[in-house]
C-alpha atoms as a PDB file:
ATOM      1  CA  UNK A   1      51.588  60.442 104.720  1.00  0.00           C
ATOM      2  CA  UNK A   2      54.227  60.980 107.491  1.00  0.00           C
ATOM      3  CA  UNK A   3      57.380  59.262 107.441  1.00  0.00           C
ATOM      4  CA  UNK A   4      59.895  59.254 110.488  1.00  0.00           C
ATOM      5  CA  UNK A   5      62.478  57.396 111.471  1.00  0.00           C
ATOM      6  CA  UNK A   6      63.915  56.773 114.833  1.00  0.00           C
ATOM      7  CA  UNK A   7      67.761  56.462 115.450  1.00  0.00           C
ATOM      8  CA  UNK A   8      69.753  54.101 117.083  1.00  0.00           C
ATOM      9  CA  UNK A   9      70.375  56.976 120.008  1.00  0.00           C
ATOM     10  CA  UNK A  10      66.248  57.296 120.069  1.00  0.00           C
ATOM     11  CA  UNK A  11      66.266  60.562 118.047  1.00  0.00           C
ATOM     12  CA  UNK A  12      63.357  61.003 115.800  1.00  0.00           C
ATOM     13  CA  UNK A  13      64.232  62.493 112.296  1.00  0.00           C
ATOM     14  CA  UNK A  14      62.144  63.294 109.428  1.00  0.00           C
ATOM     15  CA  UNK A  15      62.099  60.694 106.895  1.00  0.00           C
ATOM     16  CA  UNK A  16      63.590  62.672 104.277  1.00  0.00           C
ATOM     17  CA  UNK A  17      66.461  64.372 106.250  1.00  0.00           C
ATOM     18  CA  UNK A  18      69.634  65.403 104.232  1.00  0.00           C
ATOM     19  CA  UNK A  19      71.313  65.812 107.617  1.00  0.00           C
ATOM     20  CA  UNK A  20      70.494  61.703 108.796  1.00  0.00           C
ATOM     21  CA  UNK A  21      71.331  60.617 104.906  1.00  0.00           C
ATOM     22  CA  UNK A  22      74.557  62.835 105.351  1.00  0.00           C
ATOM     23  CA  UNK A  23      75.826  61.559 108.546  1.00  0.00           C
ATOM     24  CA  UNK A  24      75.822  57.901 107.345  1.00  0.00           C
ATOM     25  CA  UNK A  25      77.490  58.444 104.119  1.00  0.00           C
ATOM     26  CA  UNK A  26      74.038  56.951 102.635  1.00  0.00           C
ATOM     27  CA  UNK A  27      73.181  57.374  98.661  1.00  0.00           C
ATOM     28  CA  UNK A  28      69.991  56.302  99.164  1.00  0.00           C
ATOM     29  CA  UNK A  29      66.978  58.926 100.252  1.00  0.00           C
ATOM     30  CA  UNK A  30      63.140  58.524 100.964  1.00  0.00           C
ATOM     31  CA  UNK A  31      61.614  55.237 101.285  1.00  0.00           C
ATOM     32  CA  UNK A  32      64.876  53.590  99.947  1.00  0.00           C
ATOM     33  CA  UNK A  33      67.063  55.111 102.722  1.00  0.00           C
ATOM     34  CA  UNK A  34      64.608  54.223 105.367  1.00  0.00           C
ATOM     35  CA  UNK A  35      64.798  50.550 104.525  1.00  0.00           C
ATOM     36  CA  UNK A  36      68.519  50.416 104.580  1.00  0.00           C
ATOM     37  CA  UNK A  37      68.562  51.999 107.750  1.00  0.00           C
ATOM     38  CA  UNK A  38      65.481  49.758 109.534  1.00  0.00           C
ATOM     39  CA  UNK A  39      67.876  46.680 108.538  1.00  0.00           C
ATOM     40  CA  UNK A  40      71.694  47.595 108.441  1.00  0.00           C
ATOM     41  CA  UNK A  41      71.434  50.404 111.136  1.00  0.00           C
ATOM     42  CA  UNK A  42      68.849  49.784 113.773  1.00  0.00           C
ATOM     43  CA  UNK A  43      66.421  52.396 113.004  1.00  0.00           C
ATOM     44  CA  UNK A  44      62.549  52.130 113.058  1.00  0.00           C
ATOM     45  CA  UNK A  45      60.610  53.542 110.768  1.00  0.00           C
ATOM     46  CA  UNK A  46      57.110  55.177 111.014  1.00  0.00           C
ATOM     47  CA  UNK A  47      54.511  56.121 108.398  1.00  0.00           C
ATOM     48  CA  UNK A  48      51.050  57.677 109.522  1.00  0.00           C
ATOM     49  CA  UNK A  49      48.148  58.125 107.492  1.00  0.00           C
ATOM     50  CA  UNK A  50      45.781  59.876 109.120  1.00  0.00           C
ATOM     51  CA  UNK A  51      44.636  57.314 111.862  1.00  0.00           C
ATOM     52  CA  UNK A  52      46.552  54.295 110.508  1.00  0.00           C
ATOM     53  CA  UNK A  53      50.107  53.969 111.103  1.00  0.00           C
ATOM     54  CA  UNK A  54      52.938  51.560 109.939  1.00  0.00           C
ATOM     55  CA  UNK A  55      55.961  50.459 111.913  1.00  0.00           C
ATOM     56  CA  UNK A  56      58.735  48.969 110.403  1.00  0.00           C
ATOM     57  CA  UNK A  57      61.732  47.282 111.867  1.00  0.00           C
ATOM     58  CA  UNK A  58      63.929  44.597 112.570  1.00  0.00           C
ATOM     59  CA  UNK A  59      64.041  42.795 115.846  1.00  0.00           C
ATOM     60  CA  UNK A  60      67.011  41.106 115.829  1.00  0.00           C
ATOM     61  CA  UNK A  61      68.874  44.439 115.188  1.00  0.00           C
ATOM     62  CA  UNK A  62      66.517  46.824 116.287  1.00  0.00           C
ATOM     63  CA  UNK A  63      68.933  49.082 119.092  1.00  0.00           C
ATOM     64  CA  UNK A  64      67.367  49.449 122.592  1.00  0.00           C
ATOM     65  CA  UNK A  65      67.114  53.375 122.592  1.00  0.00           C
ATOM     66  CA  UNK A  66      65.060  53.194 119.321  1.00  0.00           C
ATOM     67  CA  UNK A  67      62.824  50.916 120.843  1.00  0.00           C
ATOM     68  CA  UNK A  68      62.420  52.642 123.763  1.00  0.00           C
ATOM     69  CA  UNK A  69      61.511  55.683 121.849  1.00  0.00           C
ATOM     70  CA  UNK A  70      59.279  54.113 119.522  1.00  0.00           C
ATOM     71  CA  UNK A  71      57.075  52.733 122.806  1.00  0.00           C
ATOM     72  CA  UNK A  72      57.069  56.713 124.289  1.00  0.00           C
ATOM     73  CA  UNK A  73      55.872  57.780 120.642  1.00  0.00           C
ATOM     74  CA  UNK A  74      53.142  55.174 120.799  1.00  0.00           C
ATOM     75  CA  UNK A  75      52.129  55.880 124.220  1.00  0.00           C
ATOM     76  CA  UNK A  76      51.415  59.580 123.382  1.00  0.00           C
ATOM     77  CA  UNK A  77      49.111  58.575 119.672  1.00  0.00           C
ATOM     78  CA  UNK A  78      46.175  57.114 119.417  1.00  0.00           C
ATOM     79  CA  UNK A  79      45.500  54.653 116.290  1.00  0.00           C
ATOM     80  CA  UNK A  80      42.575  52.835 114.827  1.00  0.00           C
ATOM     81  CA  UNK A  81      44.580  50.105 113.151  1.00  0.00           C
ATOM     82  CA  UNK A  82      48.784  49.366 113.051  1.00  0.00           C
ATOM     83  CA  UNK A  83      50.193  47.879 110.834  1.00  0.00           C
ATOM     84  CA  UNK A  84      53.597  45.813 112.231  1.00  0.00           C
ATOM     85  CA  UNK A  85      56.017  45.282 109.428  1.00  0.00           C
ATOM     86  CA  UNK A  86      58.824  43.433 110.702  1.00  0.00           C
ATOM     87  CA  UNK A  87      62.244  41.374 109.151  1.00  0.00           C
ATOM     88  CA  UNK A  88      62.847  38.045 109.818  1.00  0.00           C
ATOM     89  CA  UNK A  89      64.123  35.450 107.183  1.00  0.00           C
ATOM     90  CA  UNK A  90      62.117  37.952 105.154  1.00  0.00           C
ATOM     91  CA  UNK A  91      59.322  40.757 105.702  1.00  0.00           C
ATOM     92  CA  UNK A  92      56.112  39.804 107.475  1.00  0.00           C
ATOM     93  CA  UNK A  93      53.032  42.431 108.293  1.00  0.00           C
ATOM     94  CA  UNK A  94      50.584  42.296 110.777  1.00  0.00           C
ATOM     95  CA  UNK A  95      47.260  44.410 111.512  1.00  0.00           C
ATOM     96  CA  UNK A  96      46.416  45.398 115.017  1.00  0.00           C
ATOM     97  CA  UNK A  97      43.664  47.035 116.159  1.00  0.00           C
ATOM     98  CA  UNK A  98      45.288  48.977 119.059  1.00  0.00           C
ATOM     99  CA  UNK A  99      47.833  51.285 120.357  1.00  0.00           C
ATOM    100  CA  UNK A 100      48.003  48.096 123.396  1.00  0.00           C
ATOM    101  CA  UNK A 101      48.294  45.327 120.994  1.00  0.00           C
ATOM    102  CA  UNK A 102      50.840  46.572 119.373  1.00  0.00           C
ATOM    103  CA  UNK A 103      52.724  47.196 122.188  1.00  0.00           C
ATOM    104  CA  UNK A 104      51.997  43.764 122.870  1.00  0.00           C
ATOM    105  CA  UNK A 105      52.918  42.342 120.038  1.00  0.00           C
ATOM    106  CA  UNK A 106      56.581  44.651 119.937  1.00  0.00           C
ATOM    107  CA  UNK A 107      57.326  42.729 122.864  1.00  0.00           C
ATOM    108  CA  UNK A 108      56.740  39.787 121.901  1.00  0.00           C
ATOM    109  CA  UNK A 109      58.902  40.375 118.740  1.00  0.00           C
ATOM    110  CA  UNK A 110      62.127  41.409 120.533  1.00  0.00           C
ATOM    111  CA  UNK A 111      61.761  38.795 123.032  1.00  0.00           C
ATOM    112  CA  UNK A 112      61.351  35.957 120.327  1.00  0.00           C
ATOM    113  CA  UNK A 113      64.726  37.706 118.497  1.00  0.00           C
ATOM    114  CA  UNK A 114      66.613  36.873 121.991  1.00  0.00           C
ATOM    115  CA  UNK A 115      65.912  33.419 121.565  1.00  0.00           C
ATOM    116  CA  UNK A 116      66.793  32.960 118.386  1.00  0.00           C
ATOM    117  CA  UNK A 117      70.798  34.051 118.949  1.00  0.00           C
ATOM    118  CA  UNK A 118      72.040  31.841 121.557  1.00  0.00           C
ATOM    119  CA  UNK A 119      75.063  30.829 119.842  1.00  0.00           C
ATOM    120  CA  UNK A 120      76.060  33.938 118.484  1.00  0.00           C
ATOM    121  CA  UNK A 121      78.730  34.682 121.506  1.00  0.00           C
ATOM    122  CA  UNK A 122      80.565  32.216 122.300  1.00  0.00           C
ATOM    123  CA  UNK A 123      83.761  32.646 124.523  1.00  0.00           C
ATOM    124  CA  UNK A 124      86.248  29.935 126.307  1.00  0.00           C
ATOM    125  CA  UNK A 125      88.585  31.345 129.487  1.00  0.00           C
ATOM    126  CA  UNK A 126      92.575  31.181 128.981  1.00  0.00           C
ATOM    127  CA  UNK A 127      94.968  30.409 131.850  1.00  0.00           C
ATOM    128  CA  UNK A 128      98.018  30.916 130.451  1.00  0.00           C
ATOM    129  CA  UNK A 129      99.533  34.156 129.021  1.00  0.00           C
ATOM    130  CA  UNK A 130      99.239  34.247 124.676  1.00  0.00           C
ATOM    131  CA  UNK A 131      98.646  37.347 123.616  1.00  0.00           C
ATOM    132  CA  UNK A 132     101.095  39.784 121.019  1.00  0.00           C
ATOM    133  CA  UNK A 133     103.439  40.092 124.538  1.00  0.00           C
ATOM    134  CA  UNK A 134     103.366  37.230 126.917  1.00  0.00           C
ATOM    135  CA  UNK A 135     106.027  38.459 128.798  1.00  0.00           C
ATOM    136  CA  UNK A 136     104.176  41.596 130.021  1.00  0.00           C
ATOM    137  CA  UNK A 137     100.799  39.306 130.256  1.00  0.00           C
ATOM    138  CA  UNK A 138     102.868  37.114 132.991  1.00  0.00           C
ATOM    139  CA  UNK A 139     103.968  40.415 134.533  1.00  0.00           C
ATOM    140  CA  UNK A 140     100.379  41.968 134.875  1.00  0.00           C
ATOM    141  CA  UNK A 141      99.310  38.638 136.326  1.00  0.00           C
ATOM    142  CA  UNK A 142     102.056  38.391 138.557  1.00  0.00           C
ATOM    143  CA  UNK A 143     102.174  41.966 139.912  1.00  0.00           C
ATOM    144  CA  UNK A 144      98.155  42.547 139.897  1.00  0.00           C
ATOM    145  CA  UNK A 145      97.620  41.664 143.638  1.00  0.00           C
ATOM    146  CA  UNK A 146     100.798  44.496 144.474  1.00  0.00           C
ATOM    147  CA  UNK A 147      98.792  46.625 141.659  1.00  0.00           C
ATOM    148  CA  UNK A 148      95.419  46.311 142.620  1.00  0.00           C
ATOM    149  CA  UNK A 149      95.893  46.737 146.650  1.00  0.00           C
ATOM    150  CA  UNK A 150      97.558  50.155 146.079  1.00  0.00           C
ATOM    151  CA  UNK A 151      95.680  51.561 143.453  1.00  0.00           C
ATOM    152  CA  UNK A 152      98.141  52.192 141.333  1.00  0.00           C
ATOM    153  CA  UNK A 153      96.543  52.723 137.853  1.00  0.00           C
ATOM    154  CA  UNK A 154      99.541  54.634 135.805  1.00  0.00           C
ATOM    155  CA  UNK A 155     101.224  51.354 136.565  1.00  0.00           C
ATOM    156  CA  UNK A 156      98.691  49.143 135.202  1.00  0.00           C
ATOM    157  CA  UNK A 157      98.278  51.038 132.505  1.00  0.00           C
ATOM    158  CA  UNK A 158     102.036  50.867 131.284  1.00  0.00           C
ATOM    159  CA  UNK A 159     101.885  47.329 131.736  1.00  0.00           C
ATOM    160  CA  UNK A 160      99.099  46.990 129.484  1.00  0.00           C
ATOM    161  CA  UNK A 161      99.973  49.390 126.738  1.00  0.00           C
ATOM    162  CA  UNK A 162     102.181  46.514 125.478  1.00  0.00           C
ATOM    163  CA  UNK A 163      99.314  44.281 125.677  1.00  0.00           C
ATOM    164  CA  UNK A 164      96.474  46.388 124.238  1.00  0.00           C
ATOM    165  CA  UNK A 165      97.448  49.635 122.618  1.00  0.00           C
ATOM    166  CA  UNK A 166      94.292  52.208 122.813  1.00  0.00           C
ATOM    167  CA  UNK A 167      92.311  49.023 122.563  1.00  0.00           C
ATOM    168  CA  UNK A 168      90.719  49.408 126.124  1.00  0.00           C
ATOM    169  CA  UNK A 169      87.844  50.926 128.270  1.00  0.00           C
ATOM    170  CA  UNK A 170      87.633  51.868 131.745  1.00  0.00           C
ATOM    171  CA  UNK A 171      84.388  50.669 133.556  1.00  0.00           C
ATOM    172  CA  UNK A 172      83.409  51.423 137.044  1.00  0.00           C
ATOM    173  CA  UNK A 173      80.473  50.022 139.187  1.00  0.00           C
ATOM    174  CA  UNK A 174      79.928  48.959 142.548  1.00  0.00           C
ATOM    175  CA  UNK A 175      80.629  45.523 144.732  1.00  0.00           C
ATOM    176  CA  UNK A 176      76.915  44.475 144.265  1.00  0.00           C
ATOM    177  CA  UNK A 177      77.837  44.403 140.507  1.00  0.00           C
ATOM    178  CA  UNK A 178      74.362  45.654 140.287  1.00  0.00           C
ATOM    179  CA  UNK A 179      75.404  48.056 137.743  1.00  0.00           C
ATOM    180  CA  UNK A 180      78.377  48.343 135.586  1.00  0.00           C
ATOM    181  CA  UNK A 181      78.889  51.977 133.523  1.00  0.00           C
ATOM    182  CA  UNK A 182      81.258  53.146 130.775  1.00  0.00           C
ATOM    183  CA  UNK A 183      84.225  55.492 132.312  1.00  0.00           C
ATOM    184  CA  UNK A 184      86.414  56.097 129.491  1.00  0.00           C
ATOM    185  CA  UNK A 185      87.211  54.831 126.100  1.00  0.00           C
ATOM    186  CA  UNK A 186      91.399  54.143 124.516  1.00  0.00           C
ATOM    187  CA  UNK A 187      91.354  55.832 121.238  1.00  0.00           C
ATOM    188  CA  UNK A 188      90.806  52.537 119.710  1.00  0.00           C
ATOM    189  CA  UNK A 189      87.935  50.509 120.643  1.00  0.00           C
ATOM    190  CA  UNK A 190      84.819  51.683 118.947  1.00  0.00           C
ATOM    191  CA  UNK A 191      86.587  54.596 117.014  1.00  0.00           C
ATOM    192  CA  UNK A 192      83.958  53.365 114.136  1.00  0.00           C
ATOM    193  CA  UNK A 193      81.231  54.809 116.268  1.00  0.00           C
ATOM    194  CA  UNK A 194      82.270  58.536 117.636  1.00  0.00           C
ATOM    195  CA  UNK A 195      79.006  59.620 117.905  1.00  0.00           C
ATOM    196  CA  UNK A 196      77.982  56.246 120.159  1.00  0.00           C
ATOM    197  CA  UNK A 197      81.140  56.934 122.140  1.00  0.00           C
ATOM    198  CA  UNK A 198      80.277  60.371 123.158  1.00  0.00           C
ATOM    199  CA  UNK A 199      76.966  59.411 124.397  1.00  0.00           C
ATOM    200  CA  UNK A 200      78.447  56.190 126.150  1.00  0.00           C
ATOM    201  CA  UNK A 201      80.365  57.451 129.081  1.00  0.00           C
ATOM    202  CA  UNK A 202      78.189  57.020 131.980  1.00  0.00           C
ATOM    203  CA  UNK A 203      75.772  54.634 130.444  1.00  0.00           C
ATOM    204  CA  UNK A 204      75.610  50.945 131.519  1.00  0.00           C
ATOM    205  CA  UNK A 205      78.099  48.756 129.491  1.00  0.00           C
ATOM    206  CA  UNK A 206      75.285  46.724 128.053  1.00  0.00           C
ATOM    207  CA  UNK A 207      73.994  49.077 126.264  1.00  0.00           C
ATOM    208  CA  UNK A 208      76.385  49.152 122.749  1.00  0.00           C
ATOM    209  CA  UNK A 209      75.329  49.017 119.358  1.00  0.00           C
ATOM    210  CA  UNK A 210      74.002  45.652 119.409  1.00  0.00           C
ATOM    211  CA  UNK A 211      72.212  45.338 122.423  1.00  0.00           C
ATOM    212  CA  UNK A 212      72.530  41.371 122.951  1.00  0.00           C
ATOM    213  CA  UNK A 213      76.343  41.559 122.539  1.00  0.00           C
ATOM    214  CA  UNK A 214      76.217  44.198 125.166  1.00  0.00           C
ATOM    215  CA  UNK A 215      74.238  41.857 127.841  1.00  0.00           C
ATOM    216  CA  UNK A 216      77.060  39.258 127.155  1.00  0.00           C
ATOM    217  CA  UNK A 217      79.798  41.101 127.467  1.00  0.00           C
ATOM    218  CA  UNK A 218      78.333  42.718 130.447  1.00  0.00           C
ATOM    219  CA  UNK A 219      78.234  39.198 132.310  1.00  0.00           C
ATOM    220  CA  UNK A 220      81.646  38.987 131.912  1.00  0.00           C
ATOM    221  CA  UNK A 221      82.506  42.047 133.429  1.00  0.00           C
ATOM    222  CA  UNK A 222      80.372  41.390 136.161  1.00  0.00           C
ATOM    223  CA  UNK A 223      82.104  38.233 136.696  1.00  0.00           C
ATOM    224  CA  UNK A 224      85.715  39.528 136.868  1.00  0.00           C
ATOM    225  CA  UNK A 225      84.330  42.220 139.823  1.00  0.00           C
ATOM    226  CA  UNK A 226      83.151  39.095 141.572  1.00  0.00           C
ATOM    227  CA  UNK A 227      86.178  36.435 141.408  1.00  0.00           C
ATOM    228  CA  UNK A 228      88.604  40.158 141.562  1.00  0.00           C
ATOM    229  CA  UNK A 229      90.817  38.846 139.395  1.00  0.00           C
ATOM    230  CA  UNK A 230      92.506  39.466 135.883  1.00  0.00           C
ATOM    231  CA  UNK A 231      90.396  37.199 133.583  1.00  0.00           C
ATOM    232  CA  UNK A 232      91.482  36.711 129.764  1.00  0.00           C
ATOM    233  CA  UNK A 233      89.474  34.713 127.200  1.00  0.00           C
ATOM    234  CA  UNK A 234      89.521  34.159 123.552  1.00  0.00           C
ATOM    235  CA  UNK A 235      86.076  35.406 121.809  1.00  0.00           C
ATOM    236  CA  UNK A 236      84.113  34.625 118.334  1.00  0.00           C
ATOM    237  CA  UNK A 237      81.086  36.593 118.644  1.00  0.00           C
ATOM    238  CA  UNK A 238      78.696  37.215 115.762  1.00  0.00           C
ATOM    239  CA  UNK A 239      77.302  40.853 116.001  1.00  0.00           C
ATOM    240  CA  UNK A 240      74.916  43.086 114.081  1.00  0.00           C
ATOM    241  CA  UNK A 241      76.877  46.289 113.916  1.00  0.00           C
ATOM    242  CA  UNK A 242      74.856  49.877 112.631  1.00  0.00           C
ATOM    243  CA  UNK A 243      76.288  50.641 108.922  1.00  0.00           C
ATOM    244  CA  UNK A 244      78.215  47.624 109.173  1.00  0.00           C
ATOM    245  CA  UNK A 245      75.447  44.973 109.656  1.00  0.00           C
ATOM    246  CA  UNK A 246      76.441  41.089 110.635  1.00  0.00           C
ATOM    247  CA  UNK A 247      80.114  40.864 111.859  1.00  0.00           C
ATOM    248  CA  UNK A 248      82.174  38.122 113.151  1.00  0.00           C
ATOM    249  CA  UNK A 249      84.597  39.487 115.947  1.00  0.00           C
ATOM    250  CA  UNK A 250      87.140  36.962 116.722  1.00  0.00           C
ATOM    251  CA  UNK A 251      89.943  38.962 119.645  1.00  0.00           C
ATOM    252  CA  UNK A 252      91.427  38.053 122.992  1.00  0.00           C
ATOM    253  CA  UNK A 253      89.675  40.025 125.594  1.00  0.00           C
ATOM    254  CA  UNK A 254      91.649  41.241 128.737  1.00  0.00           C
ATOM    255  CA  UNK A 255      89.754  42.575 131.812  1.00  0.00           C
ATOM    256  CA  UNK A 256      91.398  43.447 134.868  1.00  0.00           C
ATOM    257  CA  UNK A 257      89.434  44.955 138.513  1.00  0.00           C
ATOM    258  CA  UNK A 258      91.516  47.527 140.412  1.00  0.00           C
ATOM    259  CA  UNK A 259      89.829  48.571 143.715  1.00  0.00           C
ATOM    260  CA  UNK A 260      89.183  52.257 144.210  1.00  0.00           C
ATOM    261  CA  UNK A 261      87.309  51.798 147.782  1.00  0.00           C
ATOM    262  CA  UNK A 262      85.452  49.658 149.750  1.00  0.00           C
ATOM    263  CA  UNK A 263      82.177  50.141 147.351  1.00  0.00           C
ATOM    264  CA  UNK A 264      83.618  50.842 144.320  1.00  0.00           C
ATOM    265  CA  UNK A 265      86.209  49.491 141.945  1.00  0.00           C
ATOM    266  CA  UNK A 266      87.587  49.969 138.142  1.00  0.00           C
ATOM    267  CA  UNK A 267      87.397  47.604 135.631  1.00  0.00           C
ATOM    268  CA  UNK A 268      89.762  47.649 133.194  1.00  0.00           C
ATOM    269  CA  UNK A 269      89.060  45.821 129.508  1.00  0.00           C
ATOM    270  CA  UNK A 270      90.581  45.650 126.637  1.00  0.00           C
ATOM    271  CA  UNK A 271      91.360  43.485 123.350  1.00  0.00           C
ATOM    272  CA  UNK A 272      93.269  42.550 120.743  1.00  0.00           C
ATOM    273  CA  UNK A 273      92.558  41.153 117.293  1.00  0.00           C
ATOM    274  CA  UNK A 274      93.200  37.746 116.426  1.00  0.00           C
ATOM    275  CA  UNK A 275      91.200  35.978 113.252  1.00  0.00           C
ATOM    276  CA  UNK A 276      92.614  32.928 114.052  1.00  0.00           C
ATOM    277  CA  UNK A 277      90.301  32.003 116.396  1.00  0.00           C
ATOM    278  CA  UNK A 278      87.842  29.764 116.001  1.00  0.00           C
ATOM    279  CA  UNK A 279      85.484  28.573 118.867  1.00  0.00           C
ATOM    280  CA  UNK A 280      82.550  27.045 115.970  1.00  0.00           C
ATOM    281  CA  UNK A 281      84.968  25.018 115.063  1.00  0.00           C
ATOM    282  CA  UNK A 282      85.402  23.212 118.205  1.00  0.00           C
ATOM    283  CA  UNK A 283      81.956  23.519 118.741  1.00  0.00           C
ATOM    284  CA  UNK A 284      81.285  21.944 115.789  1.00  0.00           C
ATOM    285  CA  UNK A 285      83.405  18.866 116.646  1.00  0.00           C
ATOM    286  CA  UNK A 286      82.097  18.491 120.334  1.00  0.00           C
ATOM    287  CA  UNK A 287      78.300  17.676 118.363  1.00  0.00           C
END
């Protein structure tokens, strides 16, 4: 028997490495860390036994470059029967008969996970200025157009120090809004997740540790470019988080375009914490 598991970045690690255990402060080892990292962290985990195999994961939380390296490491095996063992409200397994099937059958299980979180982000756009400084909020809004048309960035950014701290990241992309990438990262957003971070810059903002989260998130952004305008909303979002697992992230999100040229143009995001929010609880009362 051969057991791997493949990373949240799409590494592939022996199932028994010290160095994987080590990095994620994990007690566990073997089969027992595999499990915890399949459903707190992301991972997938393979066994093969001769011409049998066994994949093991969790769609909901499964991360996007695992997945993608999981179909590359099917697509270069060949297997007389897979076994799919997957986490839902609890574990299910399924026999396939089929490298295809599988593959098949993968798909089918992430796309049914999408489905099944559509009110895990929820978000509702503020007009007026209420985060920890609303005097400097009225001043960014005021002085944006002056900011904006003359690209002048150390400005903005001593403006929204007040605002955000090191709680920000600098996105750039293109008019179409076709694609949006990671620029640069305050010192902290994400300082849970150094090792994400230094693979992030350049990557397309959708793709963070939980993958749906990203695709939201990313909308927004892409919105902002359009209108060009600062845009500030509250958020409750519901994440699955590697090493963390299911989070509720309640903040005020900031985001603020700044043209560079004609084609391109800086976005300019940020947050701050705030726990009182609650947007389920208004939901709740409009049902």
């Amino acid at each position: 028997m051969s057991l791997q598991l493949i990373d949240d970045q799409g590494q592939v690690w022996d199932g028994s490495s010290r160095q994987l255990r080590h990095a994620y402060d994990s007690p566990y080892s073997g089969g027992e860390f595999s499990d915890y990292a399949v459903v707190n962290l992301g991972f997938i985990a393979t066994n093969v036994y001769g011409q049998s195999a066994q994949i093991r994961l969790r769609p909901s939380f499964t991360a996007d470059a695992a997945y993608d390296a999981l179909y590359r490491w099917l697509l270069n095996r060949r297997f007389d029967r897979i076994v799919l063992t997957w986490l839902d409200s609890e574990w299910q397994n399924e026999m396939l008969r089929s490298n295809q099937a599988a593959l098949i059958r993968l798909d089918d299980l992430i796309e049914e996970a999408k489905r099944q979180r559509p009110d895990e982000f929820l978000s509702r756009k503020l007009e007026g200025p209420t985060v920890r400084d609303p005097h400097a909020m009225q001043q960014l809004f005021r002085e944006w157009p002056h900011l904006s048309a003359n690209l002048n960035e150390v400005e903005l950014r001593r403006l929204l120090e007040p605002l955000l701290g090191h709680r920000y990241v600098v996105v750039k992309g293109e008019r179409s809004a076709e694609k949006l990438v990671f620029s640069e990262f305050g010192g902290g957003i994400f300082a849970n997740y150094d090792v994400w971070r230094s693979c992030a810059v350049g990557a397309p903002i959708q793709e963070q540790p939980d993958r749906l989260y990203g695709r939201w998130v990313a909308d927004a952004y892409k919105e902002a470019l359009v209108s060009n305008a600062p845009r500030l909303d509250q958020v409750d979002a519901i994440v699955r988080w590697p090493r963390e697992g299911r989070l509720r992230m309640r903040y005020q999100r900031l985001i603020v375009p700044i043209k560079v040229s004609n084609q391109e143009i800086h976005l300019l995001g940020g947050s701050v914490v705030d726990d009182r929010i609650d947007l389920r609880v208004s939901r709740r009362q409009q049902t």
